[in-house]
PDB file of N, CA and C in Angstrom:
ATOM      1  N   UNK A   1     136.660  59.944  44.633  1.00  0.00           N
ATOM      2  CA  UNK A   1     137.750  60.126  43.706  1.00  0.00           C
ATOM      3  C   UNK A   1     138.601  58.851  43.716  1.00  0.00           C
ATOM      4  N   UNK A   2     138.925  58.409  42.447  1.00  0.00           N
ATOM      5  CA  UNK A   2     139.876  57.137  42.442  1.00  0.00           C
ATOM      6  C   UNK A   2     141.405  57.263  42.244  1.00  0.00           C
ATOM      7  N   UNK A   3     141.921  57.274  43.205  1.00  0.00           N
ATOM      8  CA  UNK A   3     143.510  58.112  43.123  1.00  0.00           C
ATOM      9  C   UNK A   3     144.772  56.726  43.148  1.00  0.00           C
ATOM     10  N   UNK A   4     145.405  56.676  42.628  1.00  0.00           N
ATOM     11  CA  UNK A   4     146.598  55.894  42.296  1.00  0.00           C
ATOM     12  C   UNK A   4     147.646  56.608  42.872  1.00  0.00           C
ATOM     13  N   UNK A   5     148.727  55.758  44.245  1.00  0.00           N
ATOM     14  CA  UNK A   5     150.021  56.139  43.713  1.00  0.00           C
ATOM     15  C   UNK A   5     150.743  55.963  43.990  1.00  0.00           C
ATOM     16  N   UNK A   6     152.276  55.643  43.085  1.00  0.00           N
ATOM     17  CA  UNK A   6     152.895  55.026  42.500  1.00  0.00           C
ATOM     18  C   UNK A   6     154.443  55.127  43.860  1.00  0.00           C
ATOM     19  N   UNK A   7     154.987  54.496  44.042  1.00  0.00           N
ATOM     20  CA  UNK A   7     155.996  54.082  44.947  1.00  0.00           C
ATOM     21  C   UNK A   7     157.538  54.233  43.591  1.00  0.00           C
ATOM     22  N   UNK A   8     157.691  54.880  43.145  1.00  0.00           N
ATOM     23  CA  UNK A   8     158.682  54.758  42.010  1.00  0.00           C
ATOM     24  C   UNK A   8     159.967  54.576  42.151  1.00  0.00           C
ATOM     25  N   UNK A   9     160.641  54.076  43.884  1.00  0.00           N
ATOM     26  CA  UNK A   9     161.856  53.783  44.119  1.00  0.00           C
ATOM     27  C   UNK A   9     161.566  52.201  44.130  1.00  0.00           C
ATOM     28  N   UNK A  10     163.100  51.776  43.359  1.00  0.00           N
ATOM     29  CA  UNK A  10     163.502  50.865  42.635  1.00  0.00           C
ATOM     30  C   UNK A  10     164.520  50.404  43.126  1.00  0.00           C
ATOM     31  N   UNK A  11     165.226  50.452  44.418  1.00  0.00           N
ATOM     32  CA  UNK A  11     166.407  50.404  45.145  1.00  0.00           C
ATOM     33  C   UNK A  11     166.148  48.930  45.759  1.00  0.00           C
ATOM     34  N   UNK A  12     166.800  47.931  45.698  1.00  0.00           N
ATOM     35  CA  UNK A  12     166.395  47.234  46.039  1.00  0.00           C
ATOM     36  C   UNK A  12     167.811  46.608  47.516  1.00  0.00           C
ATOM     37  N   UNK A  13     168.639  47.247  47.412  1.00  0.00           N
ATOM     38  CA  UNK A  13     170.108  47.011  47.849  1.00  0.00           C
ATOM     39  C   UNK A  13     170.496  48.105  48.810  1.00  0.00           C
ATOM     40  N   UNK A  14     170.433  47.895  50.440  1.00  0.00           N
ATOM     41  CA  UNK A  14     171.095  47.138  50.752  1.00  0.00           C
ATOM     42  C   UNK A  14     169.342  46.090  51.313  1.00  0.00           C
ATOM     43  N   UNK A  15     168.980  46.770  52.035  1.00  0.00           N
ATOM     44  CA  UNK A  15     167.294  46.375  51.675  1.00  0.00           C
ATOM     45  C   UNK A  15     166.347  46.997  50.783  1.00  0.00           C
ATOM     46  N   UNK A  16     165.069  46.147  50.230  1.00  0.00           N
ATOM     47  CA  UNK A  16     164.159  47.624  49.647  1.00  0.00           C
ATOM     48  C   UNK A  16     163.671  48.082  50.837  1.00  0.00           C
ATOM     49  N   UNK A  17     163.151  48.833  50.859  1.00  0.00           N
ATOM     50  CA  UNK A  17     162.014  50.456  51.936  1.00  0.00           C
ATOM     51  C   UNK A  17     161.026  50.020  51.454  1.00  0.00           C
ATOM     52  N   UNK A  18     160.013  50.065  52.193  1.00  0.00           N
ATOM     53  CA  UNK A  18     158.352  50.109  51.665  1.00  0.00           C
ATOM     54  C   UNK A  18     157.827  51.165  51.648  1.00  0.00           C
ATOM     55  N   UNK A  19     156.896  51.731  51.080  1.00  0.00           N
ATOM     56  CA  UNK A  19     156.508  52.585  50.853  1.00  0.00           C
ATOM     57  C   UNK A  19     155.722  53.400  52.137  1.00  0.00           C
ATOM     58  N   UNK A  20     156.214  53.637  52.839  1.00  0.00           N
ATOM     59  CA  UNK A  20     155.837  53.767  54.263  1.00  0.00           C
ATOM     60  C   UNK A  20     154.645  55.172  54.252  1.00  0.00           C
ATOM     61  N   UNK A  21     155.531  56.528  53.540  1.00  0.00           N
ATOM     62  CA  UNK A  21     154.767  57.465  53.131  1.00  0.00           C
ATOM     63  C   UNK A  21     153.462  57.288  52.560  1.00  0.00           C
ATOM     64  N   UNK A  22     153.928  56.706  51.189  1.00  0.00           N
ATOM     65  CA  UNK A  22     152.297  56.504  50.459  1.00  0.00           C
ATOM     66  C   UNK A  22     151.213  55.962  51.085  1.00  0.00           C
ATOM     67  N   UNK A  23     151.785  54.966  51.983  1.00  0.00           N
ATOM     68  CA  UNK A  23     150.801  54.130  52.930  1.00  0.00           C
ATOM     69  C   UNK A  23     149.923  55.064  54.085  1.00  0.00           C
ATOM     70  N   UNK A  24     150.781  55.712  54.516  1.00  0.00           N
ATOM     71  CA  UNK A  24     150.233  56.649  55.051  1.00  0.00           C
ATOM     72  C   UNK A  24     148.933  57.786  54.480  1.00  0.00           C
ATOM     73  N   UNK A  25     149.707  58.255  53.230  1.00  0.00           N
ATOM     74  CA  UNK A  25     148.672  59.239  52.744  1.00  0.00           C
ATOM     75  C   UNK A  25     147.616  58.847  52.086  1.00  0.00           C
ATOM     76  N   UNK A  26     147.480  57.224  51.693  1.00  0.00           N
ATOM     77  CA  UNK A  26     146.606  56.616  51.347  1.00  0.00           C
ATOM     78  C   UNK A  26     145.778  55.889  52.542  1.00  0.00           C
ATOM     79  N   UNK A  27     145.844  56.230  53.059  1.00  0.00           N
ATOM     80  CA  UNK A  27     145.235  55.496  54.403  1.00  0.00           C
ATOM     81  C   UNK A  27     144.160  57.080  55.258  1.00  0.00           C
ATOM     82  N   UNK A  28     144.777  57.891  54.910  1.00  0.00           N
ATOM     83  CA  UNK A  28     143.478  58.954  54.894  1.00  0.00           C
ATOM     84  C   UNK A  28     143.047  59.048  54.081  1.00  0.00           C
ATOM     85  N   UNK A  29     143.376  58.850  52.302  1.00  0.00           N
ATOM     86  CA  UNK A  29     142.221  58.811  51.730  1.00  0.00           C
ATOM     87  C   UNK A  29     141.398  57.808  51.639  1.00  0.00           C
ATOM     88  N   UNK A  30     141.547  57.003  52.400  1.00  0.00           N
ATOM     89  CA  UNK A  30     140.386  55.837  52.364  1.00  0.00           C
ATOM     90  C   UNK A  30     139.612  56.276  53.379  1.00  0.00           C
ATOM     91  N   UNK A  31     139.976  57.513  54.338  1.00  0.00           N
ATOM     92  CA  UNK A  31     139.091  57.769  55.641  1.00  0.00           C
ATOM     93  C   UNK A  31     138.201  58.859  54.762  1.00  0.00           C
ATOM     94  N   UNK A  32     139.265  59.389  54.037  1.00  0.00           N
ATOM     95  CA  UNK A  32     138.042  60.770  53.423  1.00  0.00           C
ATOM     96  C   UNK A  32     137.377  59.752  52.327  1.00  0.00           C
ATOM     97  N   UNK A  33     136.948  58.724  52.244  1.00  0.00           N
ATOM     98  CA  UNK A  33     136.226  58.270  51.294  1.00  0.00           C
ATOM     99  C   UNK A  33     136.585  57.838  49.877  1.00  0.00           C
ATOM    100  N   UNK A  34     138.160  58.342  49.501  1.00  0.00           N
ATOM    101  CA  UNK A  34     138.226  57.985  48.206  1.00  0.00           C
ATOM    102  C   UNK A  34     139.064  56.402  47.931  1.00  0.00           C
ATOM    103  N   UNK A  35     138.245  56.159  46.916  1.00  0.00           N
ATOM    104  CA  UNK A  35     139.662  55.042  46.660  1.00  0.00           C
ATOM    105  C   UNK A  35     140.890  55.121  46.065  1.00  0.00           C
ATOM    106  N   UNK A  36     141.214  54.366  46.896  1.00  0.00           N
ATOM    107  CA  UNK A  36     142.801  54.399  46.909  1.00  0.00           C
ATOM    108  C   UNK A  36     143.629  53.377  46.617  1.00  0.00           C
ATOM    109  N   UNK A  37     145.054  53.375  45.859  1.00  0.00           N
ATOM    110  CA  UNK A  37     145.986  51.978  45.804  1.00  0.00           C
ATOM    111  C   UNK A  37     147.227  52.449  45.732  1.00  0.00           C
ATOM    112  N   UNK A  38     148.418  51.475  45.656  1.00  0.00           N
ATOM    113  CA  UNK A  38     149.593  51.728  45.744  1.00  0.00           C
ATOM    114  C   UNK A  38     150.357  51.087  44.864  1.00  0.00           C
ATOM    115  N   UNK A  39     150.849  51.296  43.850  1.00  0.00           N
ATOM    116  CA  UNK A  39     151.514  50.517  43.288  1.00  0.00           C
ATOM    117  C   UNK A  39     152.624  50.839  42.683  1.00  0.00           C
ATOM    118  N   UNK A  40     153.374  49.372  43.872  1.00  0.00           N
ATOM    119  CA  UNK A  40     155.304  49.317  44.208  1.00  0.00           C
ATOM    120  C   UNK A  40     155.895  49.349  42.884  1.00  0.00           C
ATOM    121  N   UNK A  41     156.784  50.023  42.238  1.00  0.00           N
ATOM    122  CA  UNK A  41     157.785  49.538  41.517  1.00  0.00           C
ATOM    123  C   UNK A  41     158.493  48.877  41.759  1.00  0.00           C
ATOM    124  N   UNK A  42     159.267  48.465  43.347  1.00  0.00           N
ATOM    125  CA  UNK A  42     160.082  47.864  43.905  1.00  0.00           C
ATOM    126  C   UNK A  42     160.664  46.832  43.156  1.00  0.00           C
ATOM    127  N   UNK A  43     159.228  46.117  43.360  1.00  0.00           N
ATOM    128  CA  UNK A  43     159.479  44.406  42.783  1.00  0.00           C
ATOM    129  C   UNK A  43     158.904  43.799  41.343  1.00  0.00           C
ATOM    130  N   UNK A  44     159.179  45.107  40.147  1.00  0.00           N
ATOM    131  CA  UNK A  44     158.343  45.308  39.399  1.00  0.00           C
ATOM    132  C   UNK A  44     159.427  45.301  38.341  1.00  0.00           C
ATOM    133  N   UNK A  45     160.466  44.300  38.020  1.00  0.00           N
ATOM    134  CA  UNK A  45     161.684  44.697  37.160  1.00  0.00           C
ATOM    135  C   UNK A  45     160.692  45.356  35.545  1.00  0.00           C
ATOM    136  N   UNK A  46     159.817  45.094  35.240  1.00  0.00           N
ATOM    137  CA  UNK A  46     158.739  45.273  33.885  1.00  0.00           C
ATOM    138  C   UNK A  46     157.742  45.966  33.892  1.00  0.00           C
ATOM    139  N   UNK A  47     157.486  47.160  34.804  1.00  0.00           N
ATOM    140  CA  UNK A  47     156.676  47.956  35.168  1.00  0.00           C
ATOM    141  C   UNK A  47     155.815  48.722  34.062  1.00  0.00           C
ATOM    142  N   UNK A  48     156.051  48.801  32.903  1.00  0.00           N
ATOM    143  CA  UNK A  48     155.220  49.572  31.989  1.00  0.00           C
ATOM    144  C   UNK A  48     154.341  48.937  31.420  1.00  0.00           C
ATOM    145  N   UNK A  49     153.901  48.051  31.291  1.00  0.00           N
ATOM    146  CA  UNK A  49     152.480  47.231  30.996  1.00  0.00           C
ATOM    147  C   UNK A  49     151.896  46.863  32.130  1.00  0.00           C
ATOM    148  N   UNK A  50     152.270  46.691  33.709  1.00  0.00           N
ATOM    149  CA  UNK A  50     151.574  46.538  34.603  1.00  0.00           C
ATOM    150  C   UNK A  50     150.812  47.824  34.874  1.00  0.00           C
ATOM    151  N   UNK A  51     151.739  49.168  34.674  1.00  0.00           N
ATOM    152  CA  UNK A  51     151.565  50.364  34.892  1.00  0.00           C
ATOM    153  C   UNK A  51     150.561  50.793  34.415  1.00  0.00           C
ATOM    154  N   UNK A  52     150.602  50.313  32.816  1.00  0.00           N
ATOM    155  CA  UNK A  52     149.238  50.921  31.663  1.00  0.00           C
ATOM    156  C   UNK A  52     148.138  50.411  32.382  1.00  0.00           C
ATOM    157  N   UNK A  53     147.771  48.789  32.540  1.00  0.00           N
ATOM    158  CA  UNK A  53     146.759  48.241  32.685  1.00  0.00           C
ATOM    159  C   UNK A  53     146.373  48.967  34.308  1.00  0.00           C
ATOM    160  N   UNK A  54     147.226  49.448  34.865  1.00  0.00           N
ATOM    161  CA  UNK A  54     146.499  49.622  36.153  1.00  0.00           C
ATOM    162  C   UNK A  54     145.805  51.025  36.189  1.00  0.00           C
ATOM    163  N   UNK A  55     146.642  51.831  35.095  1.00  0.00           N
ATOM    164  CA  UNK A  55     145.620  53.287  34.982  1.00  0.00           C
ATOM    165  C   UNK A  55     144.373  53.195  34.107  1.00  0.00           C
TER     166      UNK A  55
END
């Protein structure tokens, strides 16, 4: 299964957070076999054409 997913906090102040969770739950699905990615909004001020092309 090819699963995407998306980090959608945008906080960048007083530090940004990394996506610590997703990393996690994507990191068993690479054990159960599926592929997997993550993709930050963080650092993404233009996110809806990166967004399209990546689904």
């Amino acid at each position: 299964m090819n699963l995407l997913f998306v980090n959608t906090n945008q906080t960048r102040m007083p530090d940004p957070v990394p996506p610590i969770g997703l990393s996690y739950l994507a990191s068993a699905m690479r054990r159960a076999q599926h592929k997997c990615e993550i993709f930050d909004l963080t650092f993404q001020p233009e996110f809806e054409d990166a967004l399209k092309k990546r689904i």
